[in-house]
N, C-alpha and C. Protein backbone atom coordinates (compact mmCIF):
# COMPACT_ATOMS: atom_id res chain seq x y z
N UNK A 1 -5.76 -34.46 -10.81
CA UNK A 1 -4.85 -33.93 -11.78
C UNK A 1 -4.59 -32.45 -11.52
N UNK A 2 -5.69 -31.94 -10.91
CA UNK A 2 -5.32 -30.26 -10.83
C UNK A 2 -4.15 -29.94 -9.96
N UNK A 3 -3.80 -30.84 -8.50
CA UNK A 3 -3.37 -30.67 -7.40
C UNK A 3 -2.34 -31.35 -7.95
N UNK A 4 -2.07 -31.66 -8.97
CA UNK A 4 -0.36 -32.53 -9.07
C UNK A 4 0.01 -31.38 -10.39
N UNK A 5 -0.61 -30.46 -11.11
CA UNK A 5 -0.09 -29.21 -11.79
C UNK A 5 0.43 -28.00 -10.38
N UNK A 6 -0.78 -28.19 -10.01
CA UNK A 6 -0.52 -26.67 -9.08
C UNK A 6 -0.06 -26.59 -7.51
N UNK A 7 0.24 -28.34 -7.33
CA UNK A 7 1.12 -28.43 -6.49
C UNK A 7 -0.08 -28.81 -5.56
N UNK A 8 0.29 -29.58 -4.18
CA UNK A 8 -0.54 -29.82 -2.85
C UNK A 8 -1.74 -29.06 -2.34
N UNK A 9 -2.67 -29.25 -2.28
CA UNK A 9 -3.71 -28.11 -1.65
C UNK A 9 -3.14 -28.25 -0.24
N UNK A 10 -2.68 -29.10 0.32
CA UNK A 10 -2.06 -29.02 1.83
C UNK A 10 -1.18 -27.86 1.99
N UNK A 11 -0.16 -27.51 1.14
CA UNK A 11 0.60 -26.79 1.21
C UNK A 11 0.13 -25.14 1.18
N UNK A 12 -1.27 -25.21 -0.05
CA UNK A 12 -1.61 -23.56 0.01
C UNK A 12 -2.63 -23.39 1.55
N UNK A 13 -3.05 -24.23 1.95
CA UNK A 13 -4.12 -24.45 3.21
C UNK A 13 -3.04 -23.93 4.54
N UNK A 14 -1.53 -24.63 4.45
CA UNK A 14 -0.82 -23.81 5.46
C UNK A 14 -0.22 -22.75 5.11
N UNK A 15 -0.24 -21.96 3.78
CA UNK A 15 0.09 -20.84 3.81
C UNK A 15 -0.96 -19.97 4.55
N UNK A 16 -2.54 -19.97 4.12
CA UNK A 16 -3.34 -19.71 4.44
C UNK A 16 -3.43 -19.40 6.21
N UNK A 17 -3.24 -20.81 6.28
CA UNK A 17 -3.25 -20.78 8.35
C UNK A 17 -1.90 -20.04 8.81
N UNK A 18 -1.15 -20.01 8.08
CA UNK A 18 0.22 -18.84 8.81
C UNK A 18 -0.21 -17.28 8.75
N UNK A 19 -1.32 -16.98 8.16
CA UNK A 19 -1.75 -15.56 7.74
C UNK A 19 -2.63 -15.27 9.09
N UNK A 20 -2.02 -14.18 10.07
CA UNK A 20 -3.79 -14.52 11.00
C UNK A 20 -4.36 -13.35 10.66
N UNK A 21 -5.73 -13.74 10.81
CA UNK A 21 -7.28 -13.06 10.52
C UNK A 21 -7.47 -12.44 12.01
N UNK A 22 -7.38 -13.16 12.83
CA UNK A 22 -7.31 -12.78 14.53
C UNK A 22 -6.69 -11.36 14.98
N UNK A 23 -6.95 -10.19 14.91
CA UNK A 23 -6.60 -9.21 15.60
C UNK A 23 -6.31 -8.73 16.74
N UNK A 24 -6.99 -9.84 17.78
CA UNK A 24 -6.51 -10.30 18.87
C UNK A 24 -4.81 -11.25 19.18
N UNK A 25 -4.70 -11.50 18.64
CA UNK A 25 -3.51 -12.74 18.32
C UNK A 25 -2.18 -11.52 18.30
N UNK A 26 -2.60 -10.82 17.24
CA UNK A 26 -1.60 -10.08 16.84
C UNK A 26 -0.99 -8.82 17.05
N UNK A 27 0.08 -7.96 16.93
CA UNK A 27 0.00 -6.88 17.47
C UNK A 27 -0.27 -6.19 16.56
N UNK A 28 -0.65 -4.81 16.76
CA UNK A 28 -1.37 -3.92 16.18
C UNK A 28 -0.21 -3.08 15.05
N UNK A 29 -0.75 -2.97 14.38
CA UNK A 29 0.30 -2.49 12.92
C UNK A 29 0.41 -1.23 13.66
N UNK A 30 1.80 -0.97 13.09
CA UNK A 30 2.15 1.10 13.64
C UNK A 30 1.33 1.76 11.86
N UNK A 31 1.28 3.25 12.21
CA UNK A 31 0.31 4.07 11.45
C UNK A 31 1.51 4.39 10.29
N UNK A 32 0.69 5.04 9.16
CA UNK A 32 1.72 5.19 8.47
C UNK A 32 1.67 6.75 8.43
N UNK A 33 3.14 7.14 8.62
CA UNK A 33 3.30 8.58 8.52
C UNK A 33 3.94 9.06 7.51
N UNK A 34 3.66 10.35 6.85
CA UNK A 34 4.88 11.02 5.94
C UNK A 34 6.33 11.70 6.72
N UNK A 35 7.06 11.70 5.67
CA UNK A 35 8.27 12.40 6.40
C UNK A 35 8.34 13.67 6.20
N UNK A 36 7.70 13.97 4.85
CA UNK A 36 7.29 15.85 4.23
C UNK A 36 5.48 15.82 4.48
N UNK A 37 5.51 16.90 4.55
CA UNK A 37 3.77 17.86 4.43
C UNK A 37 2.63 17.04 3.00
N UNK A 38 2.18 16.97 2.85
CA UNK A 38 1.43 16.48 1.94
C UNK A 38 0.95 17.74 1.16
N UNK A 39 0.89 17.65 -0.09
CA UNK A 39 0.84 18.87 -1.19
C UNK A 39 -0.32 19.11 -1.65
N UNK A 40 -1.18 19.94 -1.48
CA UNK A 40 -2.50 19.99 -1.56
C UNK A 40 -2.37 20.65 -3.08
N UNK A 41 -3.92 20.63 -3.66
CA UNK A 41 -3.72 21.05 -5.62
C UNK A 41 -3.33 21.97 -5.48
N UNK A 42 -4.29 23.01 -4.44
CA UNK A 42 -3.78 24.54 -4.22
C UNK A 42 -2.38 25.13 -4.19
N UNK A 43 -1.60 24.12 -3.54
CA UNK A 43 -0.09 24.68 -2.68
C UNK A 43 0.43 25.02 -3.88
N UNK A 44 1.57 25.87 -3.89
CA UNK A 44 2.55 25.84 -5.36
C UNK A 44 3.45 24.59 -5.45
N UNK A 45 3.52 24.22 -6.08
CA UNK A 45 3.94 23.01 -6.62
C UNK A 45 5.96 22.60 -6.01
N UNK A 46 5.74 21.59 -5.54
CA UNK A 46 7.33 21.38 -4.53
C UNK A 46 8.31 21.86 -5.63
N UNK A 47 8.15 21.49 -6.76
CA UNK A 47 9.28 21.26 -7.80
C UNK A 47 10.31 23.01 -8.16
N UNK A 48 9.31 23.64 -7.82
CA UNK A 48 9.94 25.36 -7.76
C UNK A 48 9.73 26.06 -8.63
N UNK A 49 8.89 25.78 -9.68
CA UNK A 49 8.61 26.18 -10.94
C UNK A 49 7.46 27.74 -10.57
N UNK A 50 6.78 27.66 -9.37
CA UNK A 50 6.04 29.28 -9.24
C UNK A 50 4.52 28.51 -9.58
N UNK A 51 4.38 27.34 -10.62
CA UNK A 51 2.95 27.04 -10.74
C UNK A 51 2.07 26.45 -9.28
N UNK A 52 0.89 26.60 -9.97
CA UNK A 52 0.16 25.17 -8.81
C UNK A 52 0.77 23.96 -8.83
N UNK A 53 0.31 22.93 -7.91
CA UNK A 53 0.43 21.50 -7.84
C UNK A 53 -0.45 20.90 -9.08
N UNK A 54 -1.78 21.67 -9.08
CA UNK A 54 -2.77 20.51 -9.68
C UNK A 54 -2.74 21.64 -11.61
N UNK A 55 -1.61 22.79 -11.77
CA UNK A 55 -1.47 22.36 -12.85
C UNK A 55 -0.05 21.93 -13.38
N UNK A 56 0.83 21.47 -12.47
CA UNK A 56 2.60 21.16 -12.87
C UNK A 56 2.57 19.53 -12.97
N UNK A 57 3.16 19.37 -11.72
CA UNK A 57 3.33 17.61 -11.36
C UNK A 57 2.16 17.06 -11.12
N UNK A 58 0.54 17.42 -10.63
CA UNK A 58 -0.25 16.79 -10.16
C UNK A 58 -1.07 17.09 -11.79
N UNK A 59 -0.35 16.91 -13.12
CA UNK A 59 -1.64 17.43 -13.56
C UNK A 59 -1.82 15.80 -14.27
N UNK A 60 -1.03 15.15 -14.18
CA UNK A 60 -1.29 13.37 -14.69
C UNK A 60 -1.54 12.31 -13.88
N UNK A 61 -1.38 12.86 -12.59
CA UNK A 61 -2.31 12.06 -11.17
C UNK A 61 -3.13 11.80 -11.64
């Protein structure tokens, strides 16, 4: 009864096997880069206001 609510276990078993675990198999993910500088608490804050980061926009991070 569970498998006729939530559908085939065959079906989630080949979602499963389309996912590879194998790092060998696959090619290697590219890195992730920013396109701007990353804003440290210290820096003055991007927005232009003259404050810090960690007391303007970073203060609800």
């Amino acid at each position: 009864m569970f498998e006729e609510i939530n559908g085939s276990s065959k079906e989630q078993d080949m979602d499963a096997a389309s996912c590879c675990s194998n790092e060998s198999c696959c090619a290697p993910q590219a890195p992730v880069t920013r396109s701007t500088p990353k804003v440290g608490r210290n820096d003055p804050c991007p927005c232009g206001n003259g404050r810090k980061f960690k007391k303007c926009c970073g203060k609800n991070l």
